[in-house]
Protein backbone atom coordinates (compact mmCIF):
# COMPACT_ATOMS: atom_id res chain seq x y z
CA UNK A 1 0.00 0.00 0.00
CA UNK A 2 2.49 2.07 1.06
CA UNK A 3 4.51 1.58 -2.72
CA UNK A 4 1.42 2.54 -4.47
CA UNK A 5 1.03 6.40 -2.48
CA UNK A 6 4.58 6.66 -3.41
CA UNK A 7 3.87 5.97 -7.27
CA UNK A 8 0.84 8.15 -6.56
CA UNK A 9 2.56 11.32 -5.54
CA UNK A 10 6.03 10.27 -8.03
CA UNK A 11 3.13 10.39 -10.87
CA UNK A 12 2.18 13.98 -9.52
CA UNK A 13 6.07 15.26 -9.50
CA UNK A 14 6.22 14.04 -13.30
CA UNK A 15 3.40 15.80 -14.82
CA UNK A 16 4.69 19.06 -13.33
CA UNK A 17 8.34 17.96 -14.69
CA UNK A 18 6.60 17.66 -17.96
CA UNK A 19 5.73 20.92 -18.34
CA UNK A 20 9.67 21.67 -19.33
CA UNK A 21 11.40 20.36 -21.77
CA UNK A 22 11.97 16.44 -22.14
CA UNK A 23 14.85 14.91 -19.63
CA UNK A 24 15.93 12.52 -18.84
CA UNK A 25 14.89 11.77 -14.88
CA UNK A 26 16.85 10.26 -12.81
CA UNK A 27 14.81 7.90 -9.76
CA UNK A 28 16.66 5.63 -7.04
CA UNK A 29 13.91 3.38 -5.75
CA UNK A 30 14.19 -0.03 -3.01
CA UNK A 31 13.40 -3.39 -5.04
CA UNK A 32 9.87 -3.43 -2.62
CA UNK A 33 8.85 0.11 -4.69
CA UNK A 34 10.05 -0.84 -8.30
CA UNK A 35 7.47 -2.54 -9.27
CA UNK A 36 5.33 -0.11 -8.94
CA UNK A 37 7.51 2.72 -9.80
CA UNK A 38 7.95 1.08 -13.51
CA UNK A 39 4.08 1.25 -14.20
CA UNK A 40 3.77 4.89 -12.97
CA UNK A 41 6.94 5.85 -14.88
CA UNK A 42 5.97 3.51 -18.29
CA UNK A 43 2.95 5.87 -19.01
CA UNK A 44 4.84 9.13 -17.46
CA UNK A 45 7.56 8.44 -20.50
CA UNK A 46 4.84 7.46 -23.04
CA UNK A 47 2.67 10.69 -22.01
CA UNK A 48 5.81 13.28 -21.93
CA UNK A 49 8.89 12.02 -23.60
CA UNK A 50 11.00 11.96 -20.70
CA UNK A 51 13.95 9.47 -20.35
CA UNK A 52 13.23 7.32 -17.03
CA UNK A 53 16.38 5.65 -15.33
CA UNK A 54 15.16 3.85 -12.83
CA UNK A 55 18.57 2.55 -10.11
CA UNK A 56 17.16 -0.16 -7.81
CA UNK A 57 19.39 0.62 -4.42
CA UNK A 58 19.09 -1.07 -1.01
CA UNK A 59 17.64 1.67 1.23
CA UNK A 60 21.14 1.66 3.74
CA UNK A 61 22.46 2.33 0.03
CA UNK A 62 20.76 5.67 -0.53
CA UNK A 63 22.28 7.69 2.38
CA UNK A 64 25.75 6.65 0.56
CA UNK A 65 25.03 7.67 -2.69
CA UNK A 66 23.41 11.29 -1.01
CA UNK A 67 26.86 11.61 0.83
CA UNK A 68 29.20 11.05 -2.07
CA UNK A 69 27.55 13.77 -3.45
CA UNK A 70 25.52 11.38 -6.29
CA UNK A 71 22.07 12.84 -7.15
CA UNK A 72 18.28 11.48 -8.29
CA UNK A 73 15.50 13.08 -9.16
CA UNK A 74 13.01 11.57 -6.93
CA UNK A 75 13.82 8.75 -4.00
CA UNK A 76 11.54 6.23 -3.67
CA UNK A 77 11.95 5.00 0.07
CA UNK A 78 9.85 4.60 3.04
CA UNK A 79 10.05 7.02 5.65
CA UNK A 80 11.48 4.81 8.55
CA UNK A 81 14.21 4.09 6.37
CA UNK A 82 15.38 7.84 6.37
CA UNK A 83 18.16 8.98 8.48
């Protein structure tokens, strides 16, 4: 349940990113989300051109990549995961 409100408001962060130019939009997401993320992102490309990269990282993985100074677009994690 808690994947599909994350798709939900992910879907809502695209369609205002669509109102630039096409990208391509970078989205780290845990392997419980990606599912999920795929079929919200699969009709966000379709609908607005964008380039989706999806990166499947373990959630301990995604304060790493924030400190090395690597970026996303959106994070797909749940909020007891955070740090």
């Amino acid at each position: 349940m808690r994947s599909m409100i994350a798709a939900a408001g992910m879907l809502a962060v695209f369609f205002v990113a669509s109102r630039s130019e096409a990208a391509e939009l970078i989205i780290w997401t845990s392997q419980g989300s990606a599912q999920n993320v795929r079929v919200v992102t699969d009709v966000f490309a379709q609908k607005s051109g964008h380039a989706i990269k999806i990166v499947q990282v373990g959630s301990s993985g995604i304060p790493k990549r924030v400190a090395s100074g690597e970026g996303a677009d959106v994070v797909v994690i749940l909020p007891e995961e955070l740090d």
